[in-house]
N, C-alpha and C. Protein backbone atom coordinates (compact mmCIF):
# COMPACT_ATOMS: atom_id res chain seq x y z
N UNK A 1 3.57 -18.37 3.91
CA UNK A 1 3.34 -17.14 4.67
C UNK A 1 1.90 -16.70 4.52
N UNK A 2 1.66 -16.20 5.83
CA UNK A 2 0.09 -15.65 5.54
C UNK A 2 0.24 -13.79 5.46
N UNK A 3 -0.65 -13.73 4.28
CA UNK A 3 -0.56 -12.07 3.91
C UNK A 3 -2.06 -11.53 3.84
N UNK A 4 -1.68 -10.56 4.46
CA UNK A 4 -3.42 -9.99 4.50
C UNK A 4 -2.93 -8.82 4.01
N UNK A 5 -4.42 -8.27 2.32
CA UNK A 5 -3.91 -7.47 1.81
C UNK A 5 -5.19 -6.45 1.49
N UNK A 6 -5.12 -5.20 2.21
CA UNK A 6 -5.97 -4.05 1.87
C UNK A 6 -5.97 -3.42 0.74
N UNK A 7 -7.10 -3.28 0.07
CA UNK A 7 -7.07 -2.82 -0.76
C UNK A 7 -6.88 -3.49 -2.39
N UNK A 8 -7.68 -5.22 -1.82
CA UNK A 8 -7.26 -6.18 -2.51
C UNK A 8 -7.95 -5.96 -4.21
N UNK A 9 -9.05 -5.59 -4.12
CA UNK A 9 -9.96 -5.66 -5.76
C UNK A 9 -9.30 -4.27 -6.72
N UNK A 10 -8.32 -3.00 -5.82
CA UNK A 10 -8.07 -2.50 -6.63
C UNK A 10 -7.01 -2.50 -7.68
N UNK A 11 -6.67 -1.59 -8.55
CA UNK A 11 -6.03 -1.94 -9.85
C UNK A 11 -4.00 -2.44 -9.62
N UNK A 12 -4.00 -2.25 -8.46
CA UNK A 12 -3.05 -2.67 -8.00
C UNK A 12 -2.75 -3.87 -7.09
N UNK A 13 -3.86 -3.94 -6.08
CA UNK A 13 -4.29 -5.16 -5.23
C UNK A 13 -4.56 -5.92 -6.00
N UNK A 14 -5.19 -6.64 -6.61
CA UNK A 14 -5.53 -7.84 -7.93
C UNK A 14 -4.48 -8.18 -8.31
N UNK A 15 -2.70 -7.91 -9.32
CA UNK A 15 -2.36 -8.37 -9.58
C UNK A 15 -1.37 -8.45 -7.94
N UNK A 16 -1.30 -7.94 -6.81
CA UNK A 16 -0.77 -8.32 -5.72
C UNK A 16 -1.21 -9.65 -4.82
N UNK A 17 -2.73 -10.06 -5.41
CA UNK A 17 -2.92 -10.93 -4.69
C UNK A 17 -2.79 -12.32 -5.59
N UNK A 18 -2.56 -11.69 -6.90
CA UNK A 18 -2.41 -13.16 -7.64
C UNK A 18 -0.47 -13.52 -7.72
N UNK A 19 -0.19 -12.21 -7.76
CA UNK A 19 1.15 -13.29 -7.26
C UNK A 19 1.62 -13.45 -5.82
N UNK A 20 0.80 -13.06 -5.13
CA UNK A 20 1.14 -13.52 -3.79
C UNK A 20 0.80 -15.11 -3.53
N UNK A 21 -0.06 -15.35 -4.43
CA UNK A 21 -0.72 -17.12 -4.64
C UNK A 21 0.00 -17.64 -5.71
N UNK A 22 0.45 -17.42 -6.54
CA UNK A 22 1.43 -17.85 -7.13
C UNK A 22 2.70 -18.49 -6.38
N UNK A 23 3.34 -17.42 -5.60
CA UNK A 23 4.29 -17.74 -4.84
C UNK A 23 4.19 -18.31 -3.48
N UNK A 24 3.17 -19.06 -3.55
CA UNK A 24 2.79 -19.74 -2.63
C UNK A 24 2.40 -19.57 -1.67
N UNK A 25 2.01 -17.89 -1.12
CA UNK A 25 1.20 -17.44 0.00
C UNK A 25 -0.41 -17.93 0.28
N UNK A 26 -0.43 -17.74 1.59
CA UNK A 26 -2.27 -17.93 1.88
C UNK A 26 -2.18 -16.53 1.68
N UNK A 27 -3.65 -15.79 1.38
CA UNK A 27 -3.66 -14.74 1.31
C UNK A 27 -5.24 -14.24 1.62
N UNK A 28 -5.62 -13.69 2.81
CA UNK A 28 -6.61 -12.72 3.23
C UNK A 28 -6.67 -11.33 2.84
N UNK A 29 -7.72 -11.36 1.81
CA UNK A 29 -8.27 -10.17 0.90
C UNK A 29 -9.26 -9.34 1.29
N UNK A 30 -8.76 -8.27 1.85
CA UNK A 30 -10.18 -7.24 2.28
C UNK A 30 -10.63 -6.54 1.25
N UNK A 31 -12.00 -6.39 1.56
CA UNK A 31 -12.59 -5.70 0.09
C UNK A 31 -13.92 -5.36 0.57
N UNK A 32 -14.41 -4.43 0.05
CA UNK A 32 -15.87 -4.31 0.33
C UNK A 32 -16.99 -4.58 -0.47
N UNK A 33 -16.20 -5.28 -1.87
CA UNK A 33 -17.31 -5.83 -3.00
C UNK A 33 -16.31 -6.99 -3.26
N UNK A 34 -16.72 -7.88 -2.69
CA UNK A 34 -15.83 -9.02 -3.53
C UNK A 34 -16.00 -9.62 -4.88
N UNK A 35 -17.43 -8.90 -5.34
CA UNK A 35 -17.45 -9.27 -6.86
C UNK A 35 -16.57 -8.84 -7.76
N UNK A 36 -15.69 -7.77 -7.22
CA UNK A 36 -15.11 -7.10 -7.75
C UNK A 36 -13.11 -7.58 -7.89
N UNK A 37 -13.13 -8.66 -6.81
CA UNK A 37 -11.87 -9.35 -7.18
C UNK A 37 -11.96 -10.53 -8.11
N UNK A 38 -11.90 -10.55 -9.10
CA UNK A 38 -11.80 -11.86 -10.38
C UNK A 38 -11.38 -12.99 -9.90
N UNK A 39 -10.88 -13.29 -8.83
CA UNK A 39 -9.88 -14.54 -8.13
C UNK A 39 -10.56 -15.46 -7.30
N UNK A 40 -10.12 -16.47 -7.64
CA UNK A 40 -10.84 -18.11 -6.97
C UNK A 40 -9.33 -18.65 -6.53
N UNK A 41 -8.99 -19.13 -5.29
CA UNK A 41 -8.05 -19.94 -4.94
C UNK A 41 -7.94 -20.66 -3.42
N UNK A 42 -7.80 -21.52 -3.58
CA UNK A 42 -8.03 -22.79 -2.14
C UNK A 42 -7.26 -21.97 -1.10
N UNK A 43 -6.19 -20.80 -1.67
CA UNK A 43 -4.87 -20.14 -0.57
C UNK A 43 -5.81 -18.95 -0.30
N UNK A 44 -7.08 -18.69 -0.78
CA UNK A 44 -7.70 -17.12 -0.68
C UNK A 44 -8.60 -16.69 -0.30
N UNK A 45 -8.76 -16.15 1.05
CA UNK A 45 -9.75 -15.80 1.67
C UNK A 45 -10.30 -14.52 1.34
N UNK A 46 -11.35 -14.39 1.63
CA UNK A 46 -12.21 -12.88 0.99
C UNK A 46 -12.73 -12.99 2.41
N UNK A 47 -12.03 -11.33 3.03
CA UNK A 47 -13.09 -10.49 4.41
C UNK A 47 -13.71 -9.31 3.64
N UNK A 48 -15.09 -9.44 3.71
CA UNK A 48 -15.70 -8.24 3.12
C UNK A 48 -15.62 -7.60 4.19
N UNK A 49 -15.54 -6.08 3.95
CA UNK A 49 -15.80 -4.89 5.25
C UNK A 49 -15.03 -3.58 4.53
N UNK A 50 -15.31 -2.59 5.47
CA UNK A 50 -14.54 -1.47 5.29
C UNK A 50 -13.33 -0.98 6.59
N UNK A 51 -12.79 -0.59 5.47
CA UNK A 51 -11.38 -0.49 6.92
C UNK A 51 -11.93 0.80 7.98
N UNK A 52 -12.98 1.19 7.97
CA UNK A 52 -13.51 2.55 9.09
C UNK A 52 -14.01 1.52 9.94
N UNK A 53 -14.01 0.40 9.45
CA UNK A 53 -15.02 -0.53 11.09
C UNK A 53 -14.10 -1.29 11.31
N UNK A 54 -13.52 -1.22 12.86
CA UNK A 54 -12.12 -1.38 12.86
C UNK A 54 -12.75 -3.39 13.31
N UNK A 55 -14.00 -3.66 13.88
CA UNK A 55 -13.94 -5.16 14.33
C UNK A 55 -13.23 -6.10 12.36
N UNK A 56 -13.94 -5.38 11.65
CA UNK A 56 -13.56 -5.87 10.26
C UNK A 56 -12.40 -5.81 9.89
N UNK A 57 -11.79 -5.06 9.90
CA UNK A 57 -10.45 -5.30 10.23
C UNK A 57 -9.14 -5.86 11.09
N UNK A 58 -9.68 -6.24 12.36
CA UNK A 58 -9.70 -6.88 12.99
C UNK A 58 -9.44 -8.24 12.82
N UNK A 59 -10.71 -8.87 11.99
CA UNK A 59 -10.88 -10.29 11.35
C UNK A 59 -9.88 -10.30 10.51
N UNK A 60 -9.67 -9.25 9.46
CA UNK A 60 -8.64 -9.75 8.29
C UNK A 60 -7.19 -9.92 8.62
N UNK A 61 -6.84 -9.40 9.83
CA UNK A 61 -5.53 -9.62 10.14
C UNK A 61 -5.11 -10.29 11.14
N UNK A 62 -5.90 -11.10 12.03
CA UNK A 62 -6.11 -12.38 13.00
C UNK A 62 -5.61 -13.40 12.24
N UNK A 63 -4.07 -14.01 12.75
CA UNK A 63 -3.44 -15.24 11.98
C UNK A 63 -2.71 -14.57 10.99
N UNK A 64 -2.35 -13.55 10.86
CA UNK A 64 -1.49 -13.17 9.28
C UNK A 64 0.07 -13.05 9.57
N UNK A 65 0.74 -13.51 9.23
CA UNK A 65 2.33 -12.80 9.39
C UNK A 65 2.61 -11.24 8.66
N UNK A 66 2.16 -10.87 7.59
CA UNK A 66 2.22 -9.41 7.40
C UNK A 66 0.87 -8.83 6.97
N UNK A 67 1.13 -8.11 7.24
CA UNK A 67 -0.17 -6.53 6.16
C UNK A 67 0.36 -5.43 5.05
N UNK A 68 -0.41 -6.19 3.82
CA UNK A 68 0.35 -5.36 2.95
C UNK A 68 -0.65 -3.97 2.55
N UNK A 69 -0.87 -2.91 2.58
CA UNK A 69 -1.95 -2.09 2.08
C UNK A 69 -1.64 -1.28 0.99
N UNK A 70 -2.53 -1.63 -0.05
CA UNK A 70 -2.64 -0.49 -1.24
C UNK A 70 -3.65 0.29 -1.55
N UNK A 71 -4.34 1.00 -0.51
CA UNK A 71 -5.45 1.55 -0.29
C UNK A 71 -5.31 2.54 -1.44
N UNK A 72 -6.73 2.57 -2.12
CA UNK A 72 -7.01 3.91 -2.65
C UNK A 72 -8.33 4.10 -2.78
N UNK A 73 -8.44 5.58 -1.87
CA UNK A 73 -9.83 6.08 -1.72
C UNK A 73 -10.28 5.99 -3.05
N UNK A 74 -11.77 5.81 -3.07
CA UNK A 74 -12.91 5.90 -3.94
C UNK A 74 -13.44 6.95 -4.00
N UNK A 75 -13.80 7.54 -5.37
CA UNK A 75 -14.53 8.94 -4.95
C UNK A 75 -15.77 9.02 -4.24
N UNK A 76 -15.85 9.99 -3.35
CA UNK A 76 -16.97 9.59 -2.46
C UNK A 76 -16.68 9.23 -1.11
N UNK A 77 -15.12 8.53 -0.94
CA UNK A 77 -15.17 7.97 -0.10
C UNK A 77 -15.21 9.39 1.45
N UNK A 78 -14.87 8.77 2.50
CA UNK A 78 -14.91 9.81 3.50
C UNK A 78 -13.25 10.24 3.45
N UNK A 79 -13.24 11.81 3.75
CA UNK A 79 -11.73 12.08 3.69
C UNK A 79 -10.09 12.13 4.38
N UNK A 80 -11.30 11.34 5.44
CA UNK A 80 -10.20 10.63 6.72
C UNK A 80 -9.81 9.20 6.56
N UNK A 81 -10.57 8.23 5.82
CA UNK A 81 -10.24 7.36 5.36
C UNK A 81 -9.29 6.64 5.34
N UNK A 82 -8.00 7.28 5.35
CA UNK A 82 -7.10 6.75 5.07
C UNK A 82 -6.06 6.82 6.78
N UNK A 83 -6.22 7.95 7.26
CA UNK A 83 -6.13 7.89 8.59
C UNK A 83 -6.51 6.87 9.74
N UNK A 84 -7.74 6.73 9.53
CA UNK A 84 -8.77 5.80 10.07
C UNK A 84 -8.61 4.57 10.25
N UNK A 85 -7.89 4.35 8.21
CA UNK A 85 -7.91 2.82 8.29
C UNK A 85 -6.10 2.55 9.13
N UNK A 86 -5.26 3.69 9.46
CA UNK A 86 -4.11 3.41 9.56
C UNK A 86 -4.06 2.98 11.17
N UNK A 87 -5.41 3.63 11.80
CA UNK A 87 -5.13 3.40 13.18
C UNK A 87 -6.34 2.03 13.62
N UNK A 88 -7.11 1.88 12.40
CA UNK A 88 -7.66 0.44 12.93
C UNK A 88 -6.54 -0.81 12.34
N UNK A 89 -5.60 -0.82 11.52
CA UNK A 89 -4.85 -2.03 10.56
C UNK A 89 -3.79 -1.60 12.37
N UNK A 90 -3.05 -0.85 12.59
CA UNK A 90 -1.99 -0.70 13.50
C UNK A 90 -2.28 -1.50 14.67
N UNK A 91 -3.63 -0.91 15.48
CA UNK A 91 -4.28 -1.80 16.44
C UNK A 91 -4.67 -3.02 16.38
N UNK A 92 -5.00 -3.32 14.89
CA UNK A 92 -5.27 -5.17 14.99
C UNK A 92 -4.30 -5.51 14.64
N UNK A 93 -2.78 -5.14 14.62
CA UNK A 93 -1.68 -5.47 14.05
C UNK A 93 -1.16 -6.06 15.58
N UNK A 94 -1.18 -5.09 16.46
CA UNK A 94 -0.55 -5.10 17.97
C UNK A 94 -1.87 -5.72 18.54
N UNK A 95 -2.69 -5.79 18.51
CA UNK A 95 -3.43 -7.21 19.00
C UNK A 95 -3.48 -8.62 18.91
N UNK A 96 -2.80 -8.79 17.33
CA UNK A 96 -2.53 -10.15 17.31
C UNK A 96 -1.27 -10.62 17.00
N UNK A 97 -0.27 -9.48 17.38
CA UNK A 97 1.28 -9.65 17.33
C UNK A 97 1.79 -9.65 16.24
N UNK A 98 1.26 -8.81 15.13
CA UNK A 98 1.37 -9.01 13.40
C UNK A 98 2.77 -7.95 13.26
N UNK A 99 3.77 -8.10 13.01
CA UNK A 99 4.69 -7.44 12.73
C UNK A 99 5.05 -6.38 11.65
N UNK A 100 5.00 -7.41 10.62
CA UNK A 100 5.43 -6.60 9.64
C UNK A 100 4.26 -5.59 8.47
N UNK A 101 4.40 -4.57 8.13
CA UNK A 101 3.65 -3.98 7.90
C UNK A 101 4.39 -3.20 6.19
N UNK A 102 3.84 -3.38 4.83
CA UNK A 102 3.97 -2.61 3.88
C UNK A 102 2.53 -1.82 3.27
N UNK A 103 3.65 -0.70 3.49
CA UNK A 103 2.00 0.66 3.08
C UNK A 103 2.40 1.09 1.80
N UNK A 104 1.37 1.28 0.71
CA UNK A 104 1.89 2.03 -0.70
C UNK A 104 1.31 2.87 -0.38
N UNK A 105 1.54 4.08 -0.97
CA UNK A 105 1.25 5.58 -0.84
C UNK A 105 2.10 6.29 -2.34
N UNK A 106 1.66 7.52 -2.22
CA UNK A 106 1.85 8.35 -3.15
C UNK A 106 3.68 9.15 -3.10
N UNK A 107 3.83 9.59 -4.06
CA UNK A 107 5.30 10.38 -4.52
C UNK A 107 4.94 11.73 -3.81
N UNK A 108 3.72 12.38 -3.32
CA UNK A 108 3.35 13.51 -2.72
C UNK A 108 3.63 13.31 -1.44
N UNK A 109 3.78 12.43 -0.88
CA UNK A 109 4.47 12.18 0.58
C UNK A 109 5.56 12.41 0.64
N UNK A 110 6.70 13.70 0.89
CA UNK A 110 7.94 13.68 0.74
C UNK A 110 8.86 13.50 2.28
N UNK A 111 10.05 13.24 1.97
CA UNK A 111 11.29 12.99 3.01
C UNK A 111 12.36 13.54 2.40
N UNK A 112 13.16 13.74 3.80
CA UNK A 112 14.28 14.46 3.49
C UNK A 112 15.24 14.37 2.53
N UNK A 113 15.40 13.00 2.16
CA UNK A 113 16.18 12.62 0.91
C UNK A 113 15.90 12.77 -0.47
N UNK A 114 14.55 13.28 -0.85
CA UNK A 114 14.30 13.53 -2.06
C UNK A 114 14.85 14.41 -2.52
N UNK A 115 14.98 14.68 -3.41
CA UNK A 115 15.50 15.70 -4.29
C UNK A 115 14.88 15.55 -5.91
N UNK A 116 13.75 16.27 -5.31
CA UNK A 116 13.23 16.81 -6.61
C UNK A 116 13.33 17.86 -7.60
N UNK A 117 12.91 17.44 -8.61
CA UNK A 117 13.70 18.23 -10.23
C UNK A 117 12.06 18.88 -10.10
N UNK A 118 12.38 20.05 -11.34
CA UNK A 118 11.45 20.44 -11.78
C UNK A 118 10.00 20.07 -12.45
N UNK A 119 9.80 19.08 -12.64
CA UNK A 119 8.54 18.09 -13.03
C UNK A 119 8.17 17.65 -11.39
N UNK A 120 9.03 17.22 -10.74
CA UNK A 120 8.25 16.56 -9.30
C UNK A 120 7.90 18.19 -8.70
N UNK A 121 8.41 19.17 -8.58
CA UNK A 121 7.30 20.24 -7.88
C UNK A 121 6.71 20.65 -8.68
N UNK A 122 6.29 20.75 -10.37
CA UNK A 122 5.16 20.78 -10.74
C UNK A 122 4.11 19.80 -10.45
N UNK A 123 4.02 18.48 -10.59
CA UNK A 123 3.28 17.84 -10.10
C UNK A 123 2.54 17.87 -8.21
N UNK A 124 3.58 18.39 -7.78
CA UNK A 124 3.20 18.62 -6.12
C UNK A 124 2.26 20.11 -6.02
N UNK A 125 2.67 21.05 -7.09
CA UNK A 125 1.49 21.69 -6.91
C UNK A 125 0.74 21.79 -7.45
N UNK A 126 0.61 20.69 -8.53
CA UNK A 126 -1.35 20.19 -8.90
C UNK A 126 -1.85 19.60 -7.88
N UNK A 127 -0.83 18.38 -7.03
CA UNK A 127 -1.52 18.15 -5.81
C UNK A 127 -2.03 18.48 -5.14
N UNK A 128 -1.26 19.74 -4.75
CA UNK A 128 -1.26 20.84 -3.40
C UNK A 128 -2.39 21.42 -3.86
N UNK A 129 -2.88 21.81 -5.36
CA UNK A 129 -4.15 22.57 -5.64
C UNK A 129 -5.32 22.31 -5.53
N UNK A 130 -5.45 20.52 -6.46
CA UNK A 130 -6.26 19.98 -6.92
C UNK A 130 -6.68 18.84 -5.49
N UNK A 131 -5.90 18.19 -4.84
CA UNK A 131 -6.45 17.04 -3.88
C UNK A 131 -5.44 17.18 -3.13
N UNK A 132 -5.82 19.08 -2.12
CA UNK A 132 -5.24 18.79 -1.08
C UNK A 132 -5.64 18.27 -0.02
N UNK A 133 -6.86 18.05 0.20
CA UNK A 133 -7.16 17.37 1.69
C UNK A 133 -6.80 15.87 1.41
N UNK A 134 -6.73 15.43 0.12
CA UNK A 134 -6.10 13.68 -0.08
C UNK A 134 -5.13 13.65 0.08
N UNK A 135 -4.56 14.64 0.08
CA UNK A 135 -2.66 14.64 0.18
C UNK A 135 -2.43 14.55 1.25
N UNK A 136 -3.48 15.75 2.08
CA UNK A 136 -3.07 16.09 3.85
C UNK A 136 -3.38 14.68 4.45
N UNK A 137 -4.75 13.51 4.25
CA UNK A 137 -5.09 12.48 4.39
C UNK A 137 -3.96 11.54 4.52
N UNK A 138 -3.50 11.22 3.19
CA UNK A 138 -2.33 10.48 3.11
C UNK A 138 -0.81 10.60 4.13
N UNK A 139 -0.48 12.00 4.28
CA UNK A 139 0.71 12.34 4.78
C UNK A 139 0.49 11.64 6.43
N UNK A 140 -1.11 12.06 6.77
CA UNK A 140 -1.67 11.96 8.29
C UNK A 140 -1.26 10.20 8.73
N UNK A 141 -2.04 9.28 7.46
CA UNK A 141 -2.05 8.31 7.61
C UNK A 141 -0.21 7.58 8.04
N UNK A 142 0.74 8.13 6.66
CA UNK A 142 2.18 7.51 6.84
C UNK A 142 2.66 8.27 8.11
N UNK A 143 2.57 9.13 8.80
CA UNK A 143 3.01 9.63 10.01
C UNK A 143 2.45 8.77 11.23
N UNK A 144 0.95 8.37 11.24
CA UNK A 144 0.74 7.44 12.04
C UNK A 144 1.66 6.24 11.80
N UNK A 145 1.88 5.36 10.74
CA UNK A 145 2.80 4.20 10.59
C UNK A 145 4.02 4.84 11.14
N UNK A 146 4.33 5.48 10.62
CA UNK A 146 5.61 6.36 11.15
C UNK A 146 6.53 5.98 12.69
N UNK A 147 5.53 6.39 13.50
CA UNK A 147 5.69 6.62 15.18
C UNK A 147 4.63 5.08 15.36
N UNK A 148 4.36 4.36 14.50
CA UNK A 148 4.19 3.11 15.21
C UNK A 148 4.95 2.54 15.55
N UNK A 149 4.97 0.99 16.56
CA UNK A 149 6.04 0.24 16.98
C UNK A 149 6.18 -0.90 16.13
N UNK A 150 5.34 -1.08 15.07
CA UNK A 150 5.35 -2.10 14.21
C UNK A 150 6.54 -1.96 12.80
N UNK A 151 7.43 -3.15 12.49
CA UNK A 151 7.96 -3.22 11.29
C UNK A 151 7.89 -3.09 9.94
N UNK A 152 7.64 -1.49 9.89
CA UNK A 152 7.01 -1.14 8.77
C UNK A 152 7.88 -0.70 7.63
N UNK A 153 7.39 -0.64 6.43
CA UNK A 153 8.46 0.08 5.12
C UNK A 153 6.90 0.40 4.35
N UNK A 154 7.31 2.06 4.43
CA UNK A 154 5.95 2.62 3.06
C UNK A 154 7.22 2.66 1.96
N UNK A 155 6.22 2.15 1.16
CA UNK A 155 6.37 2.33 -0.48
C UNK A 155 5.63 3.44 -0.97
N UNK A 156 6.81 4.38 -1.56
CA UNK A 156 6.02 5.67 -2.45
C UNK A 156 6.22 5.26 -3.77
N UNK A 157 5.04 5.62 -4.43
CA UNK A 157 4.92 5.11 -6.08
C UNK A 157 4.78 6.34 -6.71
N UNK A 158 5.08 6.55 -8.17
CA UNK A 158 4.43 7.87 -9.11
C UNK A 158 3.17 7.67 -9.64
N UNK A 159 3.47 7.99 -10.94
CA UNK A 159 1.66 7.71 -11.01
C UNK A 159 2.11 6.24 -11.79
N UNK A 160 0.98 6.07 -11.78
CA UNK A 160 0.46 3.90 -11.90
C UNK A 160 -0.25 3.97 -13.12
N UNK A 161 0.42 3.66 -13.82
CA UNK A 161 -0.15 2.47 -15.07
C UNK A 161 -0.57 1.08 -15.44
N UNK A 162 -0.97 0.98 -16.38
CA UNK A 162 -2.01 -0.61 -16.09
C UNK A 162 -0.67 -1.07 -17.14
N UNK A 163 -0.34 -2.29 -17.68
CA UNK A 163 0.32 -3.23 -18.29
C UNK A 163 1.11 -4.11 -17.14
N UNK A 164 1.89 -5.19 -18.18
CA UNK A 164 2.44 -6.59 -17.93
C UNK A 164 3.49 -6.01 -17.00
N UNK A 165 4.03 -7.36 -15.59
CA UNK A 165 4.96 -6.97 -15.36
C UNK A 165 6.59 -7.16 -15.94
N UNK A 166 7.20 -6.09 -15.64
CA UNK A 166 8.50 -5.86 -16.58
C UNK A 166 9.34 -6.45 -15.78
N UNK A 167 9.41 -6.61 -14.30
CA UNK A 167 10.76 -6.84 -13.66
C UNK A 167 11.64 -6.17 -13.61
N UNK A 168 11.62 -4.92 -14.02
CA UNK A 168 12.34 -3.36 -13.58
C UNK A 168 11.87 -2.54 -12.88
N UNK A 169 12.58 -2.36 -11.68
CA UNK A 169 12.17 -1.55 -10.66
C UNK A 169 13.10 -1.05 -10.36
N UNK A 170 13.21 0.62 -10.33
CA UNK A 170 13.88 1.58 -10.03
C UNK A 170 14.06 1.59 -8.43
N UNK A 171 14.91 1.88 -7.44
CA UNK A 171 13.87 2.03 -5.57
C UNK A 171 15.04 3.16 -5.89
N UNK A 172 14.51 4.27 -5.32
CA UNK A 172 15.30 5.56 -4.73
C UNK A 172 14.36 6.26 -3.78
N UNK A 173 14.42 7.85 -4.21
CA UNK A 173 13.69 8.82 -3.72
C UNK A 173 13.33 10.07 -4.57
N UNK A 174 12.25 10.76 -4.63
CA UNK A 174 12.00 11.40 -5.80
C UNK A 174 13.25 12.24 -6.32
N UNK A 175 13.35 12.18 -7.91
CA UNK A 175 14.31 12.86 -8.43
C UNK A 175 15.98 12.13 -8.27
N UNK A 176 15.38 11.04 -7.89
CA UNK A 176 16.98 10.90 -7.25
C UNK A 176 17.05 9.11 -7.95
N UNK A 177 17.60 8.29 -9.15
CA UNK A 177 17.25 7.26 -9.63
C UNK A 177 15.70 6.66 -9.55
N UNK A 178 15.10 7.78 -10.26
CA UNK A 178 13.65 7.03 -10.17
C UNK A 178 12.88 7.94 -11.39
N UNK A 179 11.84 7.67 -11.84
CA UNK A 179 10.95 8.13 -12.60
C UNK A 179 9.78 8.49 -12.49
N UNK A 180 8.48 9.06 -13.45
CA UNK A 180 7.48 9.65 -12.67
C UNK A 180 6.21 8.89 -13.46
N UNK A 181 6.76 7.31 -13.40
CA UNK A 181 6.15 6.33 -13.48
C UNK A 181 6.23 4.83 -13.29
N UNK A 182 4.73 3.95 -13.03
CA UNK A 182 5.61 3.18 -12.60
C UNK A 182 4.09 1.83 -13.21
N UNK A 183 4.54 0.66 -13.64
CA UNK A 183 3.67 0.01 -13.67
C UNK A 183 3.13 -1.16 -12.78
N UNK A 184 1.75 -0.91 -12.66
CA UNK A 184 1.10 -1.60 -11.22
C UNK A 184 1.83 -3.08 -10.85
N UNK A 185 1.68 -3.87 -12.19
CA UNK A 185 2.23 -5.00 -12.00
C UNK A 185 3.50 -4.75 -10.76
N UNK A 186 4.45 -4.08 -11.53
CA UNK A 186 5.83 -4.26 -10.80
C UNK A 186 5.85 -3.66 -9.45
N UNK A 187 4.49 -2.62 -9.17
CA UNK A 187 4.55 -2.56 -7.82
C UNK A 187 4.10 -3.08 -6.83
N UNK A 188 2.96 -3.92 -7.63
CA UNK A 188 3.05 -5.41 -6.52
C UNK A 188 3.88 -5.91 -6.20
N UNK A 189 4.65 -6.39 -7.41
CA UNK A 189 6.21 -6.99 -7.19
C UNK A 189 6.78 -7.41 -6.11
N UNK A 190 6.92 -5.74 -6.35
CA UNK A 190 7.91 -5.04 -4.93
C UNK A 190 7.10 -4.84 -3.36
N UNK A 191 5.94 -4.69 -3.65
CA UNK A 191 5.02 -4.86 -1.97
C UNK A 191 5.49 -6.07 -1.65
N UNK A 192 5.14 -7.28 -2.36
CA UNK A 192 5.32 -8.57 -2.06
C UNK A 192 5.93 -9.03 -1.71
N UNK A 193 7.35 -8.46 -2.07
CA UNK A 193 8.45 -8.81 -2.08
C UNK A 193 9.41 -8.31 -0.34
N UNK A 194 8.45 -7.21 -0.48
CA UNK A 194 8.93 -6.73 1.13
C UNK A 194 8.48 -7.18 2.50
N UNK A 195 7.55 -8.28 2.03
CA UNK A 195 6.83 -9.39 2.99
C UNK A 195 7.89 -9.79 4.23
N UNK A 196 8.92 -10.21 3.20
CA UNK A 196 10.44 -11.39 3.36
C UNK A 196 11.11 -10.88 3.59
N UNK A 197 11.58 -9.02 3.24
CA UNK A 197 12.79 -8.67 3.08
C UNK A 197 13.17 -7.26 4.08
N UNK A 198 13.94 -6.98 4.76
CA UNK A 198 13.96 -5.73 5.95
C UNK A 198 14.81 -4.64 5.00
N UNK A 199 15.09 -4.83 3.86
CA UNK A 199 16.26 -3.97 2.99
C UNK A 199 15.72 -2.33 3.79
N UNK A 200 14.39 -2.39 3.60
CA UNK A 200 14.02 -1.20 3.74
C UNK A 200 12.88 -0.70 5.34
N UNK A 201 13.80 -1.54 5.93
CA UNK A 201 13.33 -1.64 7.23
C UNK A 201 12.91 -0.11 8.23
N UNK A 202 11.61 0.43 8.05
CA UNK A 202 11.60 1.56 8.15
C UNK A 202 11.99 2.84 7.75
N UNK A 203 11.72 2.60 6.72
CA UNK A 203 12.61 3.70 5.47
C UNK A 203 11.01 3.83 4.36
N UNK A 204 11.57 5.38 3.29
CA UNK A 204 10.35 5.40 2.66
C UNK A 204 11.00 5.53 1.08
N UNK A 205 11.33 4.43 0.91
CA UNK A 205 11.55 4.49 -0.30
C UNK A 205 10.63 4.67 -1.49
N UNK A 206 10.92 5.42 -2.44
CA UNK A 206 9.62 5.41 -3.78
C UNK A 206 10.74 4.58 -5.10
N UNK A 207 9.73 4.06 -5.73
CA UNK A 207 10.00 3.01 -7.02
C UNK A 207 9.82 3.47 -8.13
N UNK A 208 9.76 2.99 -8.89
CA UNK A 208 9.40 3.28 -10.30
C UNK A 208 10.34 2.44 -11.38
N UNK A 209 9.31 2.94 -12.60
CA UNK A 209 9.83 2.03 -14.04
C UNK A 209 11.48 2.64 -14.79
């Protein structure tokens, strides 16, 4: 399978693109510093660019069977960003007939099925305080996937920790069989894993450890 994956050098993209080559994927890595992905492999292409220039994006998803994105703004970055990149990845998706689509995003993105406890709306209003225009960003971006026509499943995560993967993965909805953590490894895992699989065929499920 060919996987093109946004957001490849960050702390989550890296171990997504090494087991995506493991398991035997080709895999097209967007990045805008490729010094910054550690990885050499005959299956692994590096598109440098930024997802605001949509011809660059464009290139990385020409020939791919899915798009996996684990975007996370940089400080600094611009605060539409994430919007931006949702309506240039969508358009080169439906230009070159790319179907399937997995977005990670945040536990601050909520749906009707959550049911959150008292720790998940404390945390929503540090969000709401501290990085609300990243929040409003984010919500903008999964609403565009949303009302797209493409085969999509966002993945909501809690907060992300660095260690080994465990092979335990919680999938619910906040407060509801899940936790308010989750480690990166295993949420590659599970991006990867939704390459192959429709379980969550337009649905927004969140994960955790």
């Amino acid at each position: 399978m060919k996987i093109t994956v946004f957001g490849a050098s960050g702390r989550t993209g890296i171990p997504l693109v090494q087991q995506a080559l493991d398991a035997g994927h080709h895999v097209t890595a967007f990045v805008r510093t490729p010094s910054r992905l550690p990885i050499q492999h005959e299956r692994l292409t590096i598109v440098q660019g930024d997802v605001i220039d949509a011809a660059a994006v464009d290139r990385a998803i020409a020939g791919s069977d899915a798009v996996i994105t684990a975007l996370s703004p940089a400080k600094g970055a611009p605060i539409d960003l994430l919007p931006k990149a949702a309506d240039h990845i969508l358009a080169a998706m439906r230009a070159h007939n790319v179907r399937r689509l997995i977005w990670m995003t945040g536990a601050g993105v909520r749906v009707p099925q959550d049911q959150p406890k008292l720790i998940d709306h404390v945390f929503m209003f540090i969000l709401s305080t501290f990085s609300r225009k990243t929040l409003e960003a984010s919500r903008q971006a999964i609403e565009k996937v949303r009302q797209s026509d493409r085969d999509w499943t966002v993945v909501r995560a809690p907060r992300l920790l660095n260690g080994d993967y465990t092979g335990s993965v919680r999938v619910g909805y906040v407060g509801a069989n899940t936790s308010t953590q989750l480690i990166r490894a295993d949420a590659a895992y599970f991006l990867l894993g939704q390459a192959q699989d429709e379980t969550y065929l337009r649905q927004l499920p969140m994960i955790s450890n």
